[in-house]
PDB file of N, CA and C in Angstrom:
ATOM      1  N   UNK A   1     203.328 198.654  37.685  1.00  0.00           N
ATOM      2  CA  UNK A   1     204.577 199.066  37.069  1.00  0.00           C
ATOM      3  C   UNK A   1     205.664 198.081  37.504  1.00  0.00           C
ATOM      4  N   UNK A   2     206.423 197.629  36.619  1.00  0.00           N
ATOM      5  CA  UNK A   2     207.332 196.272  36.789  1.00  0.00           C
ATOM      6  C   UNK A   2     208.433 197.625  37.563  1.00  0.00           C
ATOM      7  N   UNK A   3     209.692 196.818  38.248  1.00  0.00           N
ATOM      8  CA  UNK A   3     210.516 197.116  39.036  1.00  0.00           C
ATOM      9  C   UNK A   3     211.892 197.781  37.752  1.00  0.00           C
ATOM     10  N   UNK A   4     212.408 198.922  38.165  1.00  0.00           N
ATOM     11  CA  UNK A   4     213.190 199.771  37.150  1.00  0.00           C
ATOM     12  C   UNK A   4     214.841 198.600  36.650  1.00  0.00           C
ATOM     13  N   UNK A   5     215.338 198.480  35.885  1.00  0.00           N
ATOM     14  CA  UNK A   5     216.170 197.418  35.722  1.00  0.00           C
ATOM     15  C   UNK A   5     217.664 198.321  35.116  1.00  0.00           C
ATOM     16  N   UNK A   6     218.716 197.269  35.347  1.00  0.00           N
ATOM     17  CA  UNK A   6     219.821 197.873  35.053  1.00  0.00           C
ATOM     18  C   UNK A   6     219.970 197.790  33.715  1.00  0.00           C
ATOM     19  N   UNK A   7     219.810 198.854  33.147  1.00  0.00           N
ATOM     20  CA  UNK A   7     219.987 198.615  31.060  1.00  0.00           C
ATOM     21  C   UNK A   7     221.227 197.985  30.530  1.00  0.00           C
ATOM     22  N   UNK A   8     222.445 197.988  31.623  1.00  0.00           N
ATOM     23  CA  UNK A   8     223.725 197.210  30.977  1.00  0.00           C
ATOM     24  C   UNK A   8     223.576 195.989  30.296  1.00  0.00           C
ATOM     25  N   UNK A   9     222.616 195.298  31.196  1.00  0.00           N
ATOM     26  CA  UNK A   9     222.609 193.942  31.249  1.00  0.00           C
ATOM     27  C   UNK A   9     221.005 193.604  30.706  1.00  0.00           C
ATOM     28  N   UNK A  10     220.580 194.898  29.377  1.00  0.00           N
ATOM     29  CA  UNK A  10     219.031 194.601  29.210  1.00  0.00           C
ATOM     30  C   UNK A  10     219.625 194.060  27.559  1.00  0.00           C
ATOM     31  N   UNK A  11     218.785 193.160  27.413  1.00  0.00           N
ATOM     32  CA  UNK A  11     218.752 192.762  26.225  1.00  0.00           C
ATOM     33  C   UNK A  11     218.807 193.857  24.663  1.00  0.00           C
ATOM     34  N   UNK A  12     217.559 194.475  25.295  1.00  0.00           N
ATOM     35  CA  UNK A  12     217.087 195.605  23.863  1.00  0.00           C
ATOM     36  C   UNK A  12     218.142 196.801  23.899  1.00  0.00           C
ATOM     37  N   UNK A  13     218.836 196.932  25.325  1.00  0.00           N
ATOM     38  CA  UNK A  13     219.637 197.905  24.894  1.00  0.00           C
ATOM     39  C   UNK A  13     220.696 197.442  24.634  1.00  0.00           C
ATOM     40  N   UNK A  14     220.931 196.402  24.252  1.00  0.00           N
ATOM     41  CA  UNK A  14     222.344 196.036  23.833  1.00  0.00           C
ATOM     42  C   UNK A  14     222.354 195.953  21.903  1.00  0.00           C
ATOM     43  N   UNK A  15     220.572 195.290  21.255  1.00  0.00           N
ATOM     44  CA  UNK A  15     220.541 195.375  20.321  1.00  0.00           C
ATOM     45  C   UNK A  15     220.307 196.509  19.441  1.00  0.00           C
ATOM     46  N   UNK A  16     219.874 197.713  20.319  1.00  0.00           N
ATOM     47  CA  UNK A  16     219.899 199.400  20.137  1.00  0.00           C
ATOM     48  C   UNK A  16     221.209 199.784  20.063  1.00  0.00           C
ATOM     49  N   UNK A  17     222.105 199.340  20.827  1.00  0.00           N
ATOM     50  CA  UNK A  17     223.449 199.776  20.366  1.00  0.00           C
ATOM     51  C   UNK A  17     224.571 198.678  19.270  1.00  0.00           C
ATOM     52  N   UNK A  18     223.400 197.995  19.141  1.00  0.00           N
ATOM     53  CA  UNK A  18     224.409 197.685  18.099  1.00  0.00           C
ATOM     54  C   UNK A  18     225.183 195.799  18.317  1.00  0.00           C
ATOM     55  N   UNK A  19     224.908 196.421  19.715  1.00  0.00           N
ATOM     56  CA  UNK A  19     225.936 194.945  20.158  1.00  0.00           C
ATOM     57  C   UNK A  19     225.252 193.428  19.773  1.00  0.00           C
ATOM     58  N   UNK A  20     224.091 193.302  19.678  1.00  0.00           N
ATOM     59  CA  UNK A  20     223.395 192.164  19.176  1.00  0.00           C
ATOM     60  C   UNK A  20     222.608 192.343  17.813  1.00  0.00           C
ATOM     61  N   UNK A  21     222.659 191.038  16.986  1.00  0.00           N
ATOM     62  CA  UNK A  21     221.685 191.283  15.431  1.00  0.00           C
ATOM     63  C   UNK A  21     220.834 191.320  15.550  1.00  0.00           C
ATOM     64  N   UNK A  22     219.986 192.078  14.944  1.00  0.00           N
ATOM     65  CA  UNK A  22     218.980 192.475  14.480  1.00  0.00           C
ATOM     66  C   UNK A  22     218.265 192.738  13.402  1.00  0.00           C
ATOM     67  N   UNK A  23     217.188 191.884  12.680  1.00  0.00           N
ATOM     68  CA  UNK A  23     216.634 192.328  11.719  1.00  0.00           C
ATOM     69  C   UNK A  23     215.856 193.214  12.015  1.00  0.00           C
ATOM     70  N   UNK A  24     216.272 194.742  11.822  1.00  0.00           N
ATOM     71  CA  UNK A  24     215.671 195.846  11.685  1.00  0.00           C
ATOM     72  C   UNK A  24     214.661 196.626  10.679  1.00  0.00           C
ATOM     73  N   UNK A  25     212.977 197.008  10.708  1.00  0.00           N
ATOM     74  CA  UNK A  25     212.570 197.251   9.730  1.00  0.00           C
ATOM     75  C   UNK A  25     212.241 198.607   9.552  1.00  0.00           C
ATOM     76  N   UNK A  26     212.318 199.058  10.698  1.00  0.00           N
ATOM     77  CA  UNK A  26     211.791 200.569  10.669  1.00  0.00           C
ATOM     78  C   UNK A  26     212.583 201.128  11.830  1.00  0.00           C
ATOM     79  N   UNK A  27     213.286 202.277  12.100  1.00  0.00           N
ATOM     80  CA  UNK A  27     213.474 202.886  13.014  1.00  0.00           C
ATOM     81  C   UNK A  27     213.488 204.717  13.087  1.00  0.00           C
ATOM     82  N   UNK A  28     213.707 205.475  14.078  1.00  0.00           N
ATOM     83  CA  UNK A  28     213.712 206.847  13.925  1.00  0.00           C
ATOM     84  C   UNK A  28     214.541 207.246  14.736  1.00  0.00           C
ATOM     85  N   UNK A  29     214.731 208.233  15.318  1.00  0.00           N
ATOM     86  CA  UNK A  29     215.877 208.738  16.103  1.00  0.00           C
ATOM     87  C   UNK A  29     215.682 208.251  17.720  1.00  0.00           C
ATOM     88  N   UNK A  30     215.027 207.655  18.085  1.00  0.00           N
ATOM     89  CA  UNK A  30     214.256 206.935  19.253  1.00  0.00           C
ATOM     90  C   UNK A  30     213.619 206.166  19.563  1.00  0.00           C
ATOM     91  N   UNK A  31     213.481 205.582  18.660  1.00  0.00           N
ATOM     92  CA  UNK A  31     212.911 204.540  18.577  1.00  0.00           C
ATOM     93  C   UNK A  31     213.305 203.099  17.348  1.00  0.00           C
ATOM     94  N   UNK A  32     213.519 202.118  17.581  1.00  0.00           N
ATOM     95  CA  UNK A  32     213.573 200.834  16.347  1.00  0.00           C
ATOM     96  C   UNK A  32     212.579 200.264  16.576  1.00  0.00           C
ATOM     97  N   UNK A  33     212.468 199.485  15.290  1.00  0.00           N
ATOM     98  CA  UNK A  33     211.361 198.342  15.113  1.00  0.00           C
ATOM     99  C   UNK A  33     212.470 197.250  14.308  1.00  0.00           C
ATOM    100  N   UNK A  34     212.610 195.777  15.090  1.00  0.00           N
ATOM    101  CA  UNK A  34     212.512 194.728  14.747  1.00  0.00           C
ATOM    102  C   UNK A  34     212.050 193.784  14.543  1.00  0.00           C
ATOM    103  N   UNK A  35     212.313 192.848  13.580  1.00  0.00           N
ATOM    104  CA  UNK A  35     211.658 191.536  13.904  1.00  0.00           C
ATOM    105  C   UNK A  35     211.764 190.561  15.000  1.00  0.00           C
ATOM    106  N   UNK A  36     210.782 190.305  15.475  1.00  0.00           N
ATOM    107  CA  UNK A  36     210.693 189.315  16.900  1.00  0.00           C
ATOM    108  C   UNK A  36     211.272 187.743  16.584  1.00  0.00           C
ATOM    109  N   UNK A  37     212.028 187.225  17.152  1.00  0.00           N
ATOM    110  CA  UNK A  37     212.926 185.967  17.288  1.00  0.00           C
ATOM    111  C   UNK A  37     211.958 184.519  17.519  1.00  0.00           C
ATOM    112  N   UNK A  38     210.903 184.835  17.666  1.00  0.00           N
ATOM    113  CA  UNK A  38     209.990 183.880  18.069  1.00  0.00           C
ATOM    114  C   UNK A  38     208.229 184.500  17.636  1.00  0.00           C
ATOM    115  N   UNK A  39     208.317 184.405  16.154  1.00  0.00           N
ATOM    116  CA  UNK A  39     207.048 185.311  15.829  1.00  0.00           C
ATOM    117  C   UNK A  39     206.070 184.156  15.991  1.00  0.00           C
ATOM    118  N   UNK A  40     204.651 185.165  16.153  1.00  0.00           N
ATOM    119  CA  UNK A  40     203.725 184.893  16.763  1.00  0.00           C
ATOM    120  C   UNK A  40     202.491 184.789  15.655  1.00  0.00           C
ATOM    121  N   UNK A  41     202.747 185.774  14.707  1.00  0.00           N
ATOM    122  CA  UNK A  41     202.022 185.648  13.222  1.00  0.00           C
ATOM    123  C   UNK A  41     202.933 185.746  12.628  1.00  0.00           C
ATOM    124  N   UNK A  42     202.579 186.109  10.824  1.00  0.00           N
ATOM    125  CA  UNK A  42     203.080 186.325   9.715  1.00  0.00           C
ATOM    126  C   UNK A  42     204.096 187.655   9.671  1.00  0.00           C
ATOM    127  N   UNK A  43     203.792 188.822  10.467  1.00  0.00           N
ATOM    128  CA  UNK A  43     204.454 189.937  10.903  1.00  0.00           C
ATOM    129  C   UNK A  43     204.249 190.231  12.809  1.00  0.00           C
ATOM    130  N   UNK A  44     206.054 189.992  13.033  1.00  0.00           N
ATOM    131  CA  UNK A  44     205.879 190.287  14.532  1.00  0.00           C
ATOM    132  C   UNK A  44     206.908 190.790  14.690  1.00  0.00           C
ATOM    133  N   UNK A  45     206.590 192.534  15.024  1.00  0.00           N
ATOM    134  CA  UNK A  45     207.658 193.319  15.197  1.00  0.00           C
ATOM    135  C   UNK A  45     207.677 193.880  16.396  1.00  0.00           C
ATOM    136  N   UNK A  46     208.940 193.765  16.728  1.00  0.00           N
ATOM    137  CA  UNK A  46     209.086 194.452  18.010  1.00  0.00           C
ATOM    138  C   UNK A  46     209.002 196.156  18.483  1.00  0.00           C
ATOM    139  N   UNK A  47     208.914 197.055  18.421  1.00  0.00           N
ATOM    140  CA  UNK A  47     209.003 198.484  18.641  1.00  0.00           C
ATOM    141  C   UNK A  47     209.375 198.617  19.897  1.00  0.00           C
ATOM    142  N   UNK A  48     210.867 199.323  19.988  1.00  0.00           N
ATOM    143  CA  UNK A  48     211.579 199.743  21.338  1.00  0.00           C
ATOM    144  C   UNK A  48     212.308 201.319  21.294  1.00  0.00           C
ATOM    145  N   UNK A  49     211.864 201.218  22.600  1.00  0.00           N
ATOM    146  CA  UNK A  49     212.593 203.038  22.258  1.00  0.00           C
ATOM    147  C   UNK A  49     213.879 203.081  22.275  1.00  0.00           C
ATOM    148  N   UNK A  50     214.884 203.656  22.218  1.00  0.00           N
ATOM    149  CA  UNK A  50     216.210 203.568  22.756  1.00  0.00           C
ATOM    150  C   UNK A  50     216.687 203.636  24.152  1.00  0.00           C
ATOM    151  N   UNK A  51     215.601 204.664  24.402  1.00  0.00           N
ATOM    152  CA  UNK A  51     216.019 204.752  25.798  1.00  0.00           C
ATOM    153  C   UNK A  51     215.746 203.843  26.312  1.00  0.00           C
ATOM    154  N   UNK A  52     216.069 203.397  27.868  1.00  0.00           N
ATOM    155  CA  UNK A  52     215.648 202.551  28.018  1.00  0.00           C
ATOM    156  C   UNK A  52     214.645 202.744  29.849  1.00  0.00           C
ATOM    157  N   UNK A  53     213.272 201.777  29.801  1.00  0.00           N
ATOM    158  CA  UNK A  53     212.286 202.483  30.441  1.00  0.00           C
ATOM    159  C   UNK A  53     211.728 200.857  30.870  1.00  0.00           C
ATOM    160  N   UNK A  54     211.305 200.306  31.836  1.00  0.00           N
ATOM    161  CA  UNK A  54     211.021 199.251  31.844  1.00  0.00           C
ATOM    162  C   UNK A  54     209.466 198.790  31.733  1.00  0.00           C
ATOM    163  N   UNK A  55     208.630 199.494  31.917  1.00  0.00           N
ATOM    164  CA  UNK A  55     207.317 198.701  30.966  1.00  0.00           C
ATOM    165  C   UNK A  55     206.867 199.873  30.572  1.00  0.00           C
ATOM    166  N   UNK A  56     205.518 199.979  29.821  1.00  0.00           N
ATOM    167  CA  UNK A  56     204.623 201.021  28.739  1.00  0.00           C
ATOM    168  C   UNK A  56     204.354 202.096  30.345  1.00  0.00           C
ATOM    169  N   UNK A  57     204.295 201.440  30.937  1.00  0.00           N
ATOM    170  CA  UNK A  57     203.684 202.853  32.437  1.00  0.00           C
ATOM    171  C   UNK A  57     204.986 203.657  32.971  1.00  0.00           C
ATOM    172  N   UNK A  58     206.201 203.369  32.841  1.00  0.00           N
ATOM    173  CA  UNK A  58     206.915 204.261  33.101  1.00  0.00           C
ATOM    174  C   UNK A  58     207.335 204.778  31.945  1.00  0.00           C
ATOM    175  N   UNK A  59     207.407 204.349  30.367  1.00  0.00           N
ATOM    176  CA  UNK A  59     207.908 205.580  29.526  1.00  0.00           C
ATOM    177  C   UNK A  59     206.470 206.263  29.053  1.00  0.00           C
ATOM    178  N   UNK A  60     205.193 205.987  29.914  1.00  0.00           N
ATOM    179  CA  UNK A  60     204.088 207.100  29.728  1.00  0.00           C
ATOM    180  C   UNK A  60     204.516 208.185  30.834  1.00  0.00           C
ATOM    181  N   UNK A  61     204.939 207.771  31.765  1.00  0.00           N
ATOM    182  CA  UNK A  61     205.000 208.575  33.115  1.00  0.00           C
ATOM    183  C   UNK A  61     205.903 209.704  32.896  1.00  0.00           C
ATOM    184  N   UNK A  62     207.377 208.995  31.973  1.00  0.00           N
ATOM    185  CA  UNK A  62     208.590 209.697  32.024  1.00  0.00           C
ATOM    186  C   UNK A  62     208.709 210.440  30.573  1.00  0.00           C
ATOM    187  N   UNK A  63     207.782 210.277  29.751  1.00  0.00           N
ATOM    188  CA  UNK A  63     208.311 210.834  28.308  1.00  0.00           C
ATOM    189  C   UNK A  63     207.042 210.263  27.667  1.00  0.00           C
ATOM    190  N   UNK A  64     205.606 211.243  27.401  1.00  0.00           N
ATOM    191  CA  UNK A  64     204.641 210.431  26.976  1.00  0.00           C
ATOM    192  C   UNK A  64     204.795 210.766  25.132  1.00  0.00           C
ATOM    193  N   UNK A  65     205.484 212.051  24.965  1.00  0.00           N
ATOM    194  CA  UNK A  65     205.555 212.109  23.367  1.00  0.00           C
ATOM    195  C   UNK A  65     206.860 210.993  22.898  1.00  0.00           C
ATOM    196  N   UNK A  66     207.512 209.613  23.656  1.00  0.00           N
ATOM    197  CA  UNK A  66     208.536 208.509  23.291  1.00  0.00           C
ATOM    198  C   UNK A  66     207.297 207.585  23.022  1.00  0.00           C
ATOM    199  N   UNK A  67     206.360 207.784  23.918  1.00  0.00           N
ATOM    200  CA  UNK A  67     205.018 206.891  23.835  1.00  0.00           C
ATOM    201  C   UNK A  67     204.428 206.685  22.513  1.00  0.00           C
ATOM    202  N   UNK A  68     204.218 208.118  22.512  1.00  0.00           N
ATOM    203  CA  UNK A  68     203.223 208.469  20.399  1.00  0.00           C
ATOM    204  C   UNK A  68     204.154 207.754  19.768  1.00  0.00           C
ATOM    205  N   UNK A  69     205.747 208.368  20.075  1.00  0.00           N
ATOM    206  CA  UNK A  69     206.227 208.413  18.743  1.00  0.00           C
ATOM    207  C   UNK A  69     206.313 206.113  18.555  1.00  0.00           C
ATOM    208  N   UNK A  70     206.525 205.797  19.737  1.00  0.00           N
ATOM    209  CA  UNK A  70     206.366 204.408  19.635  1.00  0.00           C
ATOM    210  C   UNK A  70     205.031 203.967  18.681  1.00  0.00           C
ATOM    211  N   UNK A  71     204.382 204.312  19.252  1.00  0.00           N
ATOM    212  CA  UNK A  71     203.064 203.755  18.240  1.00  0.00           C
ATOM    213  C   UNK A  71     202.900 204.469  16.679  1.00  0.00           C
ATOM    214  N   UNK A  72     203.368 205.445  16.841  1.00  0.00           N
ATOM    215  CA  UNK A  72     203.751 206.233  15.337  1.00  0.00           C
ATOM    216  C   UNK A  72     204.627 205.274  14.506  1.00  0.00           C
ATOM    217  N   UNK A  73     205.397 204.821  14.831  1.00  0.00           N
ATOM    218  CA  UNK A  73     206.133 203.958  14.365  1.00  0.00           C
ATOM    219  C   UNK A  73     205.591 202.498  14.051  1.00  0.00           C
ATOM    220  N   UNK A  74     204.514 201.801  15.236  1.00  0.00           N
ATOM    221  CA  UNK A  74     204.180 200.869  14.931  1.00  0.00           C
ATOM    222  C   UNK A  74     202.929 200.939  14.022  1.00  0.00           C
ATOM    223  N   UNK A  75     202.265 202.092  13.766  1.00  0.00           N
ATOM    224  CA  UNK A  75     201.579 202.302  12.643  1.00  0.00           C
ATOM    225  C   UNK A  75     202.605 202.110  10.950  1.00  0.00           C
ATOM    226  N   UNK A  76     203.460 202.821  11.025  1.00  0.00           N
ATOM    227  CA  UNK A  76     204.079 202.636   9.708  1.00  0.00           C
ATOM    228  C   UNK A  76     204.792 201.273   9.972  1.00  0.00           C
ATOM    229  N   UNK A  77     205.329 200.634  10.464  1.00  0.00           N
ATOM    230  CA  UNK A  77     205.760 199.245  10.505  1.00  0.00           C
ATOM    231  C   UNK A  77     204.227 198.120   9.629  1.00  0.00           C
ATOM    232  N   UNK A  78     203.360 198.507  10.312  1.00  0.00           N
ATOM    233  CA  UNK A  78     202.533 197.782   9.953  1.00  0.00           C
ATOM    234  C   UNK A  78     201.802 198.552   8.407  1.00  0.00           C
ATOM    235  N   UNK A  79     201.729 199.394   7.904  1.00  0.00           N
ATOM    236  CA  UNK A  79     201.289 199.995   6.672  1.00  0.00           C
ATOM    237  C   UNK A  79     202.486 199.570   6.050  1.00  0.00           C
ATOM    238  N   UNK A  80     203.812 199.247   6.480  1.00  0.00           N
ATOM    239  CA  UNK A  80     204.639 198.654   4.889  1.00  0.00           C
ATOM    240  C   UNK A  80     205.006 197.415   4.963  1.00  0.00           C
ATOM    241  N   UNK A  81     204.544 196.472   6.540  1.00  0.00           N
ATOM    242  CA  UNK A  81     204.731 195.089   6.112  1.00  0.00           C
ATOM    243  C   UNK A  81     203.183 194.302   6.090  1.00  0.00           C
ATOM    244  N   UNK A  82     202.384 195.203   6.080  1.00  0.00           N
ATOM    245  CA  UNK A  82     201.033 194.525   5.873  1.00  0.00           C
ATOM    246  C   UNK A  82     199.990 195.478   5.661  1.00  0.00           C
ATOM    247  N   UNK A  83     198.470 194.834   5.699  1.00  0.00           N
ATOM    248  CA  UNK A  83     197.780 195.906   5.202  1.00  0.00           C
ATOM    249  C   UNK A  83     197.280 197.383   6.245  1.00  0.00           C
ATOM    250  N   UNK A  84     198.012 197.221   7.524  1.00  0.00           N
ATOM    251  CA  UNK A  84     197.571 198.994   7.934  1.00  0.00           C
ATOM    252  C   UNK A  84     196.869 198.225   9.409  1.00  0.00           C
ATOM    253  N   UNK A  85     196.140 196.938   9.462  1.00  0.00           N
ATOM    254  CA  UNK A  85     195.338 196.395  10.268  1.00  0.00           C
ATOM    255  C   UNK A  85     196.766 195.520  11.350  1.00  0.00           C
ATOM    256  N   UNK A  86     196.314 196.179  12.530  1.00  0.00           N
ATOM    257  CA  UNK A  86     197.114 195.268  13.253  1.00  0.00           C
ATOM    258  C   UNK A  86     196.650 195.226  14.940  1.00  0.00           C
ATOM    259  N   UNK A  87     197.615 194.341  15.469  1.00  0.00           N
ATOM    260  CA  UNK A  87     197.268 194.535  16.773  1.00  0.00           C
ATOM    261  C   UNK A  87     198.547 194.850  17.624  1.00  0.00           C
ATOM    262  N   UNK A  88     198.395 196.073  18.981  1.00  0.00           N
ATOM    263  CA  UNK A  88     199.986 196.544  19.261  1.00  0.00           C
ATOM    264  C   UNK A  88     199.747 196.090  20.797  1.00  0.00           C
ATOM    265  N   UNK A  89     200.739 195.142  21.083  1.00  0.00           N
ATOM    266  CA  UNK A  89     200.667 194.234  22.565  1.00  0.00           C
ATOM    267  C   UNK A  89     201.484 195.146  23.789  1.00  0.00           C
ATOM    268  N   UNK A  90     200.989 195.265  24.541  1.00  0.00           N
ATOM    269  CA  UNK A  90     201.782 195.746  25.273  1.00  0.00           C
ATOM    270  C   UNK A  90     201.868 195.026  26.395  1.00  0.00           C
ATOM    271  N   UNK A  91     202.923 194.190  27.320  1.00  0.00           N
ATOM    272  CA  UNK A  91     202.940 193.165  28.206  1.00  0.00           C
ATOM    273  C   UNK A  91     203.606 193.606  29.314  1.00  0.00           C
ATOM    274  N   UNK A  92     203.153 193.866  30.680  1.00  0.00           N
ATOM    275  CA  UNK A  92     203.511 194.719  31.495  1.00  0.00           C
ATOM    276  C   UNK A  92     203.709 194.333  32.687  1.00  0.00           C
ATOM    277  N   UNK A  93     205.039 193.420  33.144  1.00  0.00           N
ATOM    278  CA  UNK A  93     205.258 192.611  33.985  1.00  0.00           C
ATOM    279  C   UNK A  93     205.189 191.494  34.065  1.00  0.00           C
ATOM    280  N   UNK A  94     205.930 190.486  34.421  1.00  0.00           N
ATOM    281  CA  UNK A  94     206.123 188.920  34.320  1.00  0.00           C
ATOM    282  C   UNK A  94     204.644 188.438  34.703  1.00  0.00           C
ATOM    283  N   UNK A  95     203.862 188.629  34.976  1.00  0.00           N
ATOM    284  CA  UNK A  95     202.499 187.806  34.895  1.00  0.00           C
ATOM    285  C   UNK A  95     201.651 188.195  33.867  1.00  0.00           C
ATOM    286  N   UNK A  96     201.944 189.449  33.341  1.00  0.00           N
ATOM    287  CA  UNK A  96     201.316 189.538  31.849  1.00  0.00           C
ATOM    288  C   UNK A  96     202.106 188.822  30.582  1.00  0.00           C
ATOM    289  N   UNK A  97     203.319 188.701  30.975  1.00  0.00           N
ATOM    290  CA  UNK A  97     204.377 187.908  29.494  1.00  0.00           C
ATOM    291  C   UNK A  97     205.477 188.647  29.714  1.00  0.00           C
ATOM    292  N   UNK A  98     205.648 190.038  29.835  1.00  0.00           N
ATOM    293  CA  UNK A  98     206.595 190.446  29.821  1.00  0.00           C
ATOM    294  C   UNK A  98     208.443 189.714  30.025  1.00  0.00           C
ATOM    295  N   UNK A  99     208.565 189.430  29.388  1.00  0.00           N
ATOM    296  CA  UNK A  99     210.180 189.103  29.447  1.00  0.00           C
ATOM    297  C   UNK A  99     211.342 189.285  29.674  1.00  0.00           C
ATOM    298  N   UNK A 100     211.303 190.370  28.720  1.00  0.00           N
ATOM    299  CA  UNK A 100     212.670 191.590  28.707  1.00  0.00           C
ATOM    300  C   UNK A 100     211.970 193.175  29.353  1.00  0.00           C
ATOM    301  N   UNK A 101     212.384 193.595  30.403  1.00  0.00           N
ATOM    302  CA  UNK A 101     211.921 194.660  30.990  1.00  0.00           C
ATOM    303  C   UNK A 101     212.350 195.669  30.560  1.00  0.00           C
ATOM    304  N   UNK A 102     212.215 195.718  29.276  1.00  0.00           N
ATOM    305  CA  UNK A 102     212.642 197.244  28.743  1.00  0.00           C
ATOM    306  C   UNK A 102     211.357 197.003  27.919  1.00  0.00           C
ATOM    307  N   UNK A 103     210.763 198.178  28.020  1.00  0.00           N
ATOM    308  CA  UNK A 103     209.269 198.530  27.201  1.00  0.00           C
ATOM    309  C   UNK A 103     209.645 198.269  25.755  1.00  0.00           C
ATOM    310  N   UNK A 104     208.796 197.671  25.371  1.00  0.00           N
ATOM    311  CA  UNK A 104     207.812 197.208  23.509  1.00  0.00           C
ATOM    312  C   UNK A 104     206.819 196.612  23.573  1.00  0.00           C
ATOM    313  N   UNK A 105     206.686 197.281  22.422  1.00  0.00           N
ATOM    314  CA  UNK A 105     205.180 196.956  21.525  1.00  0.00           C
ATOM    315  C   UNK A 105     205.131 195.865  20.695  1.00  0.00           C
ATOM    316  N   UNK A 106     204.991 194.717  20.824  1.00  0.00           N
ATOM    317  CA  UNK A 106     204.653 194.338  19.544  1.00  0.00           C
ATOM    318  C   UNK A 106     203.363 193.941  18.690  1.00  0.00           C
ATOM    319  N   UNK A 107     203.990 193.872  17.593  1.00  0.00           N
ATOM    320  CA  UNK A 107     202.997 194.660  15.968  1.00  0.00           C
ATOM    321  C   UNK A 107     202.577 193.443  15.588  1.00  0.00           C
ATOM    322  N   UNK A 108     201.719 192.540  15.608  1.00  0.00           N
ATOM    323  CA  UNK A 108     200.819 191.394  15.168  1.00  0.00           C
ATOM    324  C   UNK A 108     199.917 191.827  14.143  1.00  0.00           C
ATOM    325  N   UNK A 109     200.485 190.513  13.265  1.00  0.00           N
ATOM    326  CA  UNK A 109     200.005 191.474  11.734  1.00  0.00           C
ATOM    327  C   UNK A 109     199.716 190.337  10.619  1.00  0.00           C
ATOM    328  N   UNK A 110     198.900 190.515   9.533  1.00  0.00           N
ATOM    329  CA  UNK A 110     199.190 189.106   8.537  1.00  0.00           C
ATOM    330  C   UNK A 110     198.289 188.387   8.760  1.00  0.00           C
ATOM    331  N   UNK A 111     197.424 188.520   9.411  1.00  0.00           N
ATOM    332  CA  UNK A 111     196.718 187.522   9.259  1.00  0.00           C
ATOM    333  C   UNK A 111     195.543 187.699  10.212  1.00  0.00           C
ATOM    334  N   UNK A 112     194.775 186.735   9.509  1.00  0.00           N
ATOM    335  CA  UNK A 112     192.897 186.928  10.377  1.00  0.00           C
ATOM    336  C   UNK A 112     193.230 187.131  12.265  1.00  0.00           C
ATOM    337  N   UNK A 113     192.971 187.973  12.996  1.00  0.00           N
ATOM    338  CA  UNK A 113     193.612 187.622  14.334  1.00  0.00           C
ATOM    339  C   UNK A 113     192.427 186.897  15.559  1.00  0.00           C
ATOM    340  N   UNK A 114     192.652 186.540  15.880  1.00  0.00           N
ATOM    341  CA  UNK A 114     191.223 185.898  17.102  1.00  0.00           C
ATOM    342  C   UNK A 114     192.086 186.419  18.139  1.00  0.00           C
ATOM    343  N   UNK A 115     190.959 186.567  19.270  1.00  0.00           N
ATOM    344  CA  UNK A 115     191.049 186.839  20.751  1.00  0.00           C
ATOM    345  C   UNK A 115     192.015 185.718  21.459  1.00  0.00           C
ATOM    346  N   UNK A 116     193.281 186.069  21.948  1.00  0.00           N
ATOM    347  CA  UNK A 116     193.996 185.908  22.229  1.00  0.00           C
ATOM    348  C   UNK A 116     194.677 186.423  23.732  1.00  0.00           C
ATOM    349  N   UNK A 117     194.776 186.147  25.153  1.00  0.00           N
ATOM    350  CA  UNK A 117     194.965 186.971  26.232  1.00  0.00           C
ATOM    351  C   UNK A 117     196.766 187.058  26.572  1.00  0.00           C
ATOM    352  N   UNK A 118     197.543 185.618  25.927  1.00  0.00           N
ATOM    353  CA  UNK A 118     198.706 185.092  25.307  1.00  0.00           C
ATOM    354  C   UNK A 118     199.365 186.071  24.477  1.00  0.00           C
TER     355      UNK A 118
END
């Protein structure tokens, strides 16, 4: 479990409120889905909750129905920007990729995918 972070100064919660752009494709009362700034395939969406939780093991720990509804979401993200087939990344601390320490998913989509650990 990555180390808990101050959300003032978190990226995703600044573009959850508004304060940074965002191409937004799907969201719900807790969750958004954007497009990723540096895509990786043909569809690369980000899925973030609002709240803010710093990797996939503490918003399982602290709120596991924010969890569903995350992947609930990255199911329909991917059924309306591609065909339903996808892959949902979850990167969980700076030696897995993790970047921004506020938990997402992202939705890899569009295209044939190969084994990838990146």
């Amino acid at each position: 479990m990555t180390t808990p972070t101050d959300s003032t100064n978190c990226l995703f919660c600044r573009i959850v409120a508004g304060e940074l752009p965002a191409d937004v494709v799907a969201s719900s009362d807790n969750v958004i889905a954007f497009r990723d700034i540096d895509p990786q395939a043909p569809v690369h969406v980000l899925v973030v909750p609002r709240a803010h939780y710093g990797d996939v093991a503490q918003v399982a720990a602290g709120d596991a129905d924010l969890l569903a509804e995350m992947v609930s979401l990255a199911d329909q993200v991917a059924g309306t920007l591609a065909d339903g087939q996808f892959r949902l990344i979850f990167n969980s601390g700076p030696r897995a990729g993790q970047s921004v320490f506020h938990v997402h998913a992202h939705v890899i989509a569009g295209e044939q995918l190969g084994w990838s650990p990146a």
